[in-house]
C-alpha atoms as a PDB file:
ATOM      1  CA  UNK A   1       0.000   0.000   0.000  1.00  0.00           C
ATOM      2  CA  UNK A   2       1.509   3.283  -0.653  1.00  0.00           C
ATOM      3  CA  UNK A   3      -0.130   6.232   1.114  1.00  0.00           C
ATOM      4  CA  UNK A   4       0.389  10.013   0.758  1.00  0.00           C
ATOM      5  CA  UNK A   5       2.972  12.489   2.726  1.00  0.00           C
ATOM      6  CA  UNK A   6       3.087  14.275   4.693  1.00  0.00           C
ATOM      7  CA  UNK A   7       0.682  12.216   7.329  1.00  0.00           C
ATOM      8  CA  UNK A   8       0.694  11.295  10.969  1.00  0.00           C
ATOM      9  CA  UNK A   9       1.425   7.692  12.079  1.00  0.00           C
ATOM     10  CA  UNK A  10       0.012   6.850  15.435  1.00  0.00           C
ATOM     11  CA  UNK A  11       0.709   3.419  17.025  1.00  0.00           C
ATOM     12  CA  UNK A  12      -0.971   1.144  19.028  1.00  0.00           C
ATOM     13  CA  UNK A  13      -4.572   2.246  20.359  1.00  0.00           C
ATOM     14  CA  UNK A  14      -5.902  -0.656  22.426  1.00  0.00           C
ATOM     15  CA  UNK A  15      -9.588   0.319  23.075  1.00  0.00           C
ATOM     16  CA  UNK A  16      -8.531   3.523  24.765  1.00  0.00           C
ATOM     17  CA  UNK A  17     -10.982   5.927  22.809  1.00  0.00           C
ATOM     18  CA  UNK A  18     -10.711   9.067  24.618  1.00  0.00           C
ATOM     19  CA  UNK A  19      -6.809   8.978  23.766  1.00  0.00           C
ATOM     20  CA  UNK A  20      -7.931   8.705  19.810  1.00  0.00           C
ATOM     21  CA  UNK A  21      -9.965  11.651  20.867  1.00  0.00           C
ATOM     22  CA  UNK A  22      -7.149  13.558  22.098  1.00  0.00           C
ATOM     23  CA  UNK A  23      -5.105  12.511  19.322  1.00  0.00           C
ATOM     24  CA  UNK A  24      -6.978  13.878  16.800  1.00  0.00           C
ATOM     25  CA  UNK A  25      -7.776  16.956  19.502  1.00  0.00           C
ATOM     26  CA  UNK A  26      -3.660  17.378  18.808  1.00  0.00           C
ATOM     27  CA  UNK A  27      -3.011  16.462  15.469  1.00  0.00           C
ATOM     28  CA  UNK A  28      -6.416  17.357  13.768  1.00  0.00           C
ATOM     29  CA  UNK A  29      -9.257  15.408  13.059  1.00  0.00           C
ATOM     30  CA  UNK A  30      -9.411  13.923   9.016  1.00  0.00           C
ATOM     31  CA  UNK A  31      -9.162  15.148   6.650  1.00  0.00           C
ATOM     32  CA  UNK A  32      -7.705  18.135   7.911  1.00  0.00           C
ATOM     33  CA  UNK A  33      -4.659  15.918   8.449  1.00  0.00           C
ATOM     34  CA  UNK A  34      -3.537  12.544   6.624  1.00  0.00           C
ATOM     35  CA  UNK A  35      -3.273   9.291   9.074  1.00  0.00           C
ATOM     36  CA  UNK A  36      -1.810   6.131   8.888  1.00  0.00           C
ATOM     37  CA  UNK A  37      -2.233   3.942  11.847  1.00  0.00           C
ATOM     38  CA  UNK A  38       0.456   0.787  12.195  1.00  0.00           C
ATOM     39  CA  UNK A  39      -2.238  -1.663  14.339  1.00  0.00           C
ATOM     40  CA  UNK A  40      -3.708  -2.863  17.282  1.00  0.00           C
ATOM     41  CA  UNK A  41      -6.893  -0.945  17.556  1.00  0.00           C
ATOM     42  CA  UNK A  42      -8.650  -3.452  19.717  1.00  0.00           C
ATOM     43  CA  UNK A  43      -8.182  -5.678  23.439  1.00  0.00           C
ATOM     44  CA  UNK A  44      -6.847  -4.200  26.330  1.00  0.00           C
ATOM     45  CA  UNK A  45      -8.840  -1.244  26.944  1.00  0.00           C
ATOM     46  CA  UNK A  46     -12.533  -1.023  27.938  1.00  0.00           C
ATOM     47  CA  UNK A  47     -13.711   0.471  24.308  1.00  0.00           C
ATOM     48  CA  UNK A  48     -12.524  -1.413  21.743  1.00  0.00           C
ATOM     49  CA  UNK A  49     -15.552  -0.824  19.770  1.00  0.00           C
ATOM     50  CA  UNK A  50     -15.937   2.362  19.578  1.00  0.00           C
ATOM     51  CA  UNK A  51     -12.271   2.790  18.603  1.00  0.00           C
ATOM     52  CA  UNK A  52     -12.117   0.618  15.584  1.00  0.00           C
ATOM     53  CA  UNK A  53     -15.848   1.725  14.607  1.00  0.00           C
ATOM     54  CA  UNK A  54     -14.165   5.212  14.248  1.00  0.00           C
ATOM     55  CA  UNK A  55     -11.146   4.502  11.994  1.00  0.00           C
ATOM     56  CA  UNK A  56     -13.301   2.084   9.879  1.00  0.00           C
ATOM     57  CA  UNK A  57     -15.786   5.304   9.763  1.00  0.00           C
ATOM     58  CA  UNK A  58     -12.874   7.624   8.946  1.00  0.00           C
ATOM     59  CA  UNK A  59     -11.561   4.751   6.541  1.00  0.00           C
ATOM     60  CA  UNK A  60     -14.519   4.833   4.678  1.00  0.00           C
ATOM     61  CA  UNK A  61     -15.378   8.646   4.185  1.00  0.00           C
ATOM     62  CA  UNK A  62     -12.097   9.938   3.604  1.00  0.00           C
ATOM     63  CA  UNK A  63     -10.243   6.739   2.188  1.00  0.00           C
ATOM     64  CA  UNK A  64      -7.448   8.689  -0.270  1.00  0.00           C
ATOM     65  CA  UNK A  65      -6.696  10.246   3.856  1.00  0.00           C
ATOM     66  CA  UNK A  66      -6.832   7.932   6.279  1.00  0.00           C
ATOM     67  CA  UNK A  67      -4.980   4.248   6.319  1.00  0.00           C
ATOM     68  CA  UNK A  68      -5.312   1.019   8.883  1.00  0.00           C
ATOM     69  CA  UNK A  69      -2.897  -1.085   9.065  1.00  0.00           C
ATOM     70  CA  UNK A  70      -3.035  -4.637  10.910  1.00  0.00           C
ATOM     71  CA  UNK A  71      -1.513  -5.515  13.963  1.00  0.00           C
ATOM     72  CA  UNK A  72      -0.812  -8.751  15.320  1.00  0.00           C
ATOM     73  CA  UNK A  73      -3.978  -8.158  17.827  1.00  0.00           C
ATOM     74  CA  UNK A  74      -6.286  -7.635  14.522  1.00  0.00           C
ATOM     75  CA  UNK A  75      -6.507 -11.857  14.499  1.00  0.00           C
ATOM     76  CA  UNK A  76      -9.023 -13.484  15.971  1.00  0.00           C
ATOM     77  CA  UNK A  77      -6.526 -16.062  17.829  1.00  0.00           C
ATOM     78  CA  UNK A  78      -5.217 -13.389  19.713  1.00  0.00           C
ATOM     79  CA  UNK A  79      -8.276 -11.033  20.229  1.00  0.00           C
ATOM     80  CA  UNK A  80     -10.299 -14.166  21.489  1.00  0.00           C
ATOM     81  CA  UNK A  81      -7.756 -14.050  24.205  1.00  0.00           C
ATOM     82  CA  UNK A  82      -7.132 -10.481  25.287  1.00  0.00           C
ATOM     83  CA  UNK A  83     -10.455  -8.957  25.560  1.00  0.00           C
ATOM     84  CA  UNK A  84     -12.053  -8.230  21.840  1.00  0.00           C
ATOM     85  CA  UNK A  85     -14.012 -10.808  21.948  1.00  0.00           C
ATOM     86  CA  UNK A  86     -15.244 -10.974  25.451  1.00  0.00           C
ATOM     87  CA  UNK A  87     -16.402  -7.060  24.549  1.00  0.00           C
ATOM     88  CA  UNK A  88     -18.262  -8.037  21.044  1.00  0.00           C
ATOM     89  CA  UNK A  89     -19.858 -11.253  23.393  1.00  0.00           C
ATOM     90  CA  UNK A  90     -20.845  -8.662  26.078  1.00  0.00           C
ATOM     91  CA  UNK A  91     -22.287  -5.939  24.366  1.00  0.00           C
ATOM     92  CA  UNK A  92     -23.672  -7.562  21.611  1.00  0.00           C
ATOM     93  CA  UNK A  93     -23.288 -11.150  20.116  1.00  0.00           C
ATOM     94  CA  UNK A  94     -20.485 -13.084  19.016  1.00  0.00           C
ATOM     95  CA  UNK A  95     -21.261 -12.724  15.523  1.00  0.00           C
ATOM     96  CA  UNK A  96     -20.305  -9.245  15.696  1.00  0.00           C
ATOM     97  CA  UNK A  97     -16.787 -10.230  16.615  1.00  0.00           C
ATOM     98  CA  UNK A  98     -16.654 -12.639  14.033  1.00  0.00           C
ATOM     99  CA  UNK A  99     -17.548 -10.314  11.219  1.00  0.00           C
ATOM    100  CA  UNK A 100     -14.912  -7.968  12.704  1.00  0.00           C
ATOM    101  CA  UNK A 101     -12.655 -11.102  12.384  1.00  0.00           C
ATOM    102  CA  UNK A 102     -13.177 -10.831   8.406  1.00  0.00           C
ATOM    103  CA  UNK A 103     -13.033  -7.315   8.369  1.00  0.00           C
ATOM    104  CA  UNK A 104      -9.563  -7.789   9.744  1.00  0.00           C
ATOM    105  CA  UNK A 105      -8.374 -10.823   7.574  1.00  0.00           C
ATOM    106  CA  UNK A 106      -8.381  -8.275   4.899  1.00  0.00           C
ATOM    107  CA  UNK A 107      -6.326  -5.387   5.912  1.00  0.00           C
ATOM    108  CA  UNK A 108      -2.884  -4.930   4.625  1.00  0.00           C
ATOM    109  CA  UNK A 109       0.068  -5.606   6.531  1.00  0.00           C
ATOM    110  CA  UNK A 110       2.692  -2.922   5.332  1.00  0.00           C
ATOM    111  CA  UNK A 111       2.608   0.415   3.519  1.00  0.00           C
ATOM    112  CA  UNK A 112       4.958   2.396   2.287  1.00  0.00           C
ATOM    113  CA  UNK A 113       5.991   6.683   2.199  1.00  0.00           C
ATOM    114  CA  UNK A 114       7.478   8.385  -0.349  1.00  0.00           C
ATOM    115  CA  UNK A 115       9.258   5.079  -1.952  1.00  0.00           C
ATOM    116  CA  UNK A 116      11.267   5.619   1.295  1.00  0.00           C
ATOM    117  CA  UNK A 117       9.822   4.822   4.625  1.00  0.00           C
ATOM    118  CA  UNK A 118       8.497   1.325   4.713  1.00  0.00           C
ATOM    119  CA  UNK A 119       5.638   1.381   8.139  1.00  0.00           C
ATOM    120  CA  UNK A 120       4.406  -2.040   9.130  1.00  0.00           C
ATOM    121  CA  UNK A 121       3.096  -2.919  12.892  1.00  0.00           C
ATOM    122  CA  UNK A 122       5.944  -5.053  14.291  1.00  0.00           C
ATOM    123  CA  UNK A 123       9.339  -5.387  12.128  1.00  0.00           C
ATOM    124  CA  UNK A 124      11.488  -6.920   9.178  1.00  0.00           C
ATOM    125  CA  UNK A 125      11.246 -10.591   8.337  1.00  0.00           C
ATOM    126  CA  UNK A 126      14.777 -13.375   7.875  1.00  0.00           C
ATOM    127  CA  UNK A 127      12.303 -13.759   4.807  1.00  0.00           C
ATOM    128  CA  UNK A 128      11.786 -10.637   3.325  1.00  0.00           C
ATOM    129  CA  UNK A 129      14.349  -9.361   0.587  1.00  0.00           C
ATOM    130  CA  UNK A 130      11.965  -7.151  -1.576  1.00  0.00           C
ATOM    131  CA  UNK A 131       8.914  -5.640  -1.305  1.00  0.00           C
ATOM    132  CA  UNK A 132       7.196  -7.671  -3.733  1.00  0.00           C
ATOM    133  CA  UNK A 133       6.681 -10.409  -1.228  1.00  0.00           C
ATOM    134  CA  UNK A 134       4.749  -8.053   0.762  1.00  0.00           C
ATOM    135  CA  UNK A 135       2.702  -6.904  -2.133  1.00  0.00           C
ATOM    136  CA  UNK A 136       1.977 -11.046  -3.076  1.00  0.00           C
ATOM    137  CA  UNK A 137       0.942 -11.762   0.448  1.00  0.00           C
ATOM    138  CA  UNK A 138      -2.558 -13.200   0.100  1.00  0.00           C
ATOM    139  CA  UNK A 139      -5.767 -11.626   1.834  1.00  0.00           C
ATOM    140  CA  UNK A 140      -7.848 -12.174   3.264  1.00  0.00           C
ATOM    141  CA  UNK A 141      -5.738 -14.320   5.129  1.00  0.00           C
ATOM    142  CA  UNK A 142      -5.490 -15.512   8.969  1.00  0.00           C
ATOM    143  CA  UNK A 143      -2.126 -14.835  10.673  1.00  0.00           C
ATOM    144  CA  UNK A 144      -0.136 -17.886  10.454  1.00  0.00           C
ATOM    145  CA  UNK A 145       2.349 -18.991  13.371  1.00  0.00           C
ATOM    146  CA  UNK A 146       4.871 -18.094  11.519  1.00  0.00           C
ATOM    147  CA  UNK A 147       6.432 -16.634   7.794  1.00  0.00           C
ATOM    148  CA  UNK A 148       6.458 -13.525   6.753  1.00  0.00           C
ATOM    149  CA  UNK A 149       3.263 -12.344   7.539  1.00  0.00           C
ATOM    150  CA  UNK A 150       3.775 -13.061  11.464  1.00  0.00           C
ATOM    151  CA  UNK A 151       7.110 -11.151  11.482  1.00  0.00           C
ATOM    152  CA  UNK A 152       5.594  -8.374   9.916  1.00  0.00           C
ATOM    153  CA  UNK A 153       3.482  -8.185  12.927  1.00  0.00           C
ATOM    154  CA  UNK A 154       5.213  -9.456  15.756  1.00  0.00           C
ATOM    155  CA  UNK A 155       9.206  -9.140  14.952  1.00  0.00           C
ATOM    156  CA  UNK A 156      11.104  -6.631  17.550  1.00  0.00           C
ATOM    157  CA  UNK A 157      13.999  -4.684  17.213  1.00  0.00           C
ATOM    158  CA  UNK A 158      16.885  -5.403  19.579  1.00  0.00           C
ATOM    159  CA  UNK A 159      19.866  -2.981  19.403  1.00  0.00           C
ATOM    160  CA  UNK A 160      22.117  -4.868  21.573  1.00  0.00           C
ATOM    161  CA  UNK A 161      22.437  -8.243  18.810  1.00  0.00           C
ATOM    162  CA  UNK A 162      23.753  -8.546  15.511  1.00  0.00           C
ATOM    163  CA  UNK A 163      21.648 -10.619  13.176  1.00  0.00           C
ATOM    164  CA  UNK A 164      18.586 -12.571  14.141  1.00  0.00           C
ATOM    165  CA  UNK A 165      17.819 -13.669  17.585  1.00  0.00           C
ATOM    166  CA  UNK A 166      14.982 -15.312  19.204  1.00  0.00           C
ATOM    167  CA  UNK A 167      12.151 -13.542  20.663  1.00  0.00           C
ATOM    168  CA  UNK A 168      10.813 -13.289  23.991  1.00  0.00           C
ATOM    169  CA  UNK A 169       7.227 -13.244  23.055  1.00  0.00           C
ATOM    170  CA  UNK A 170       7.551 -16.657  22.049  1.00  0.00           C
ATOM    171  CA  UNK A 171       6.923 -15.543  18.636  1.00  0.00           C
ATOM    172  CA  UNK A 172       8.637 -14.573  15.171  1.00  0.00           C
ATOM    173  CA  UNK A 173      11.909 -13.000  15.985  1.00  0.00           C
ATOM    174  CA  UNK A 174      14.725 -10.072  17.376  1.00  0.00           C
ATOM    175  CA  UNK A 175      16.934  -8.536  14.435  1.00  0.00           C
ATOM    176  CA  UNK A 176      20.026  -6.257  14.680  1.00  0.00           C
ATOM    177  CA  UNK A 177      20.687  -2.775  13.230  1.00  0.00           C
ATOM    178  CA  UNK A 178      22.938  -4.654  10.995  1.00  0.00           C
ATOM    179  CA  UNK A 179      19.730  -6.395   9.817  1.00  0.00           C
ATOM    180  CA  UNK A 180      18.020  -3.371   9.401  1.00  0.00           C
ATOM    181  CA  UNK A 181      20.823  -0.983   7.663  1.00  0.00           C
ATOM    182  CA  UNK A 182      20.683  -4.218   4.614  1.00  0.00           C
ATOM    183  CA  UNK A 183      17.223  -4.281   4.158  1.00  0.00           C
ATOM    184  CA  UNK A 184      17.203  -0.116   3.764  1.00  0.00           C
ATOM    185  CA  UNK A 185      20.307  -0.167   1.605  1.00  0.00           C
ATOM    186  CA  UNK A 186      19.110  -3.373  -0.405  1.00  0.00           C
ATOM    187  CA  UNK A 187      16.049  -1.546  -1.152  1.00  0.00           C
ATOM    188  CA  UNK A 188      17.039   1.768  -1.825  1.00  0.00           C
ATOM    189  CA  UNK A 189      15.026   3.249   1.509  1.00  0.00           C
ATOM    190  CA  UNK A 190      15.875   5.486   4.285  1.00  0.00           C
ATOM    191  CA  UNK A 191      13.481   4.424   7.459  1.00  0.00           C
ATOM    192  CA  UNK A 192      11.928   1.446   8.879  1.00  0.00           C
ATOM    193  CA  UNK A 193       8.773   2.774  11.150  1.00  0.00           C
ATOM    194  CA  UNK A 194       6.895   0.521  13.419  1.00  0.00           C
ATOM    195  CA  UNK A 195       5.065   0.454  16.385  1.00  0.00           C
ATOM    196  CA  UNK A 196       4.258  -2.652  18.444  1.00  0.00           C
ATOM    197  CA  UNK A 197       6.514  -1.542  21.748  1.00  0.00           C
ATOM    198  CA  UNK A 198       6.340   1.733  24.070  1.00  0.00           C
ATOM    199  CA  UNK A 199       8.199   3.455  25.893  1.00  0.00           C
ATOM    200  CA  UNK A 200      12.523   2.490  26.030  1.00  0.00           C
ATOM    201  CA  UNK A 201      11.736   1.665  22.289  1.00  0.00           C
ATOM    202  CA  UNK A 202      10.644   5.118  21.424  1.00  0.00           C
ATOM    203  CA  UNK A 203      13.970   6.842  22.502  1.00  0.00           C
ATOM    204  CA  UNK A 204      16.035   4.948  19.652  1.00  0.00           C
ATOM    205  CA  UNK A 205      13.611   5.881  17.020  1.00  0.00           C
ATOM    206  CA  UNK A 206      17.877   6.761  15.055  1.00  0.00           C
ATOM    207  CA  UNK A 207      18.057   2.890  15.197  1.00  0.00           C
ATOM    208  CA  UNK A 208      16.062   2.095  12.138  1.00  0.00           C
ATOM    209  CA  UNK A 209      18.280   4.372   9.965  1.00  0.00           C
ATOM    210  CA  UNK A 210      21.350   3.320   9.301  1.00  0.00           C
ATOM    211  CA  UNK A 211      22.626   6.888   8.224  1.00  0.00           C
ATOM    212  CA  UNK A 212      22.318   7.587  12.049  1.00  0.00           C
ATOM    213  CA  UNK A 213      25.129   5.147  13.027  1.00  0.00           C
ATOM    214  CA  UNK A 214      29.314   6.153  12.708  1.00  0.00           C
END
């Protein structure tokens, strides 16, 4: 998916409505400003429903302005777990959280800025060269255990390893800023933006580009 610049990129959302209120309080509400979001709209917080029924609303009037991408919480193996479902079961019926399931077996995984800022939820892939495998990645499509699609949503940065490295999530994997400077170079881009993680993450936002390193 390639989406326009300049827009904002929020991250992870997690049912908390009133801070998607206040974000678009701060950065403007569409389409007075372009968004792409990198995932995990629902679970967690108390309003998951009202928080993804607002970007799909957005999503649907101003489409050419505002873009959803999936997280590794849009699945319904994970959702089921962490509160989604329980929510859809509560307030309404199951089949609600099921059609949400479809809904979110078709959103794309990765987009990309400018032919030079590739933004996916969690990170690079030990099977991604080009971004033609992205592009070829069937949907609608569950989120398999593993592959490219999972590391695309669950992969983490780890600035401390060289290479690939197992993951403490018990998913997918850890990859170096070695790994990351060769997929940018490779592919003629500058930035690799993600979301996925808070906090210690956020201050070493100069990791994904290699141009920031001696």
């Amino acid at each position: 998916m390639v989406v326009p610049f300049p827009l904002r990129l929020p991250g992870d959302i997690h049912g908390q409505y009133s801070d998607l209120l206040r974000l678009f309080e701060y950065g403007g509400f569409p389409p007075s400003a372009n968004y792409l979001f990198l995932g995990d709209y629902v679970d967690r917080g108390k309003q998951s429903l009202e928080t993804i029924c607002l970007l799909l609303a957005y999503k649907i009037k101003y489409p050419e302005n505002f873009f959803l991408l999936r997280g590794n919480h849009e699945s319904a193996s994970i959702n089921r777990i962490y509160g989604f479902y329980d929510e859809c079961k509560r307030r309404f019926n199951v089949k609600l959280w099921k059609t949400f399931t479809d809904c979110f077996n078709c959103l794309p995984v990765a987009a990309l800025i400018d032919d030079k800022i590739l933004c996916m939820h969690g990170g690079l892939s030990p099977d991604l060269t080009n971004l033609d495998q992205i592009r070829n990645l069937p949907r609608p499509t569950d989120v398999p255990d593993s592959g490219l699609l999972c590391d695309l949503l669950w992969s983490d940065p780890d600035k401390d390893i060289k290479g690939w490295g197992m993951n403490d999530r018990g998913v997918s994997y850890t990859f170096g800023p070695d790994k990351v400077a060769e997929f940018l170079m490779k592919n003629d881009m500058d930035l690799v933006c993600r979301a996925h993680q808070v906090g210690e993450v956020a201050s070493s936002i100069g990791y994904f580009n290699p141009r920031s390193f001696p």
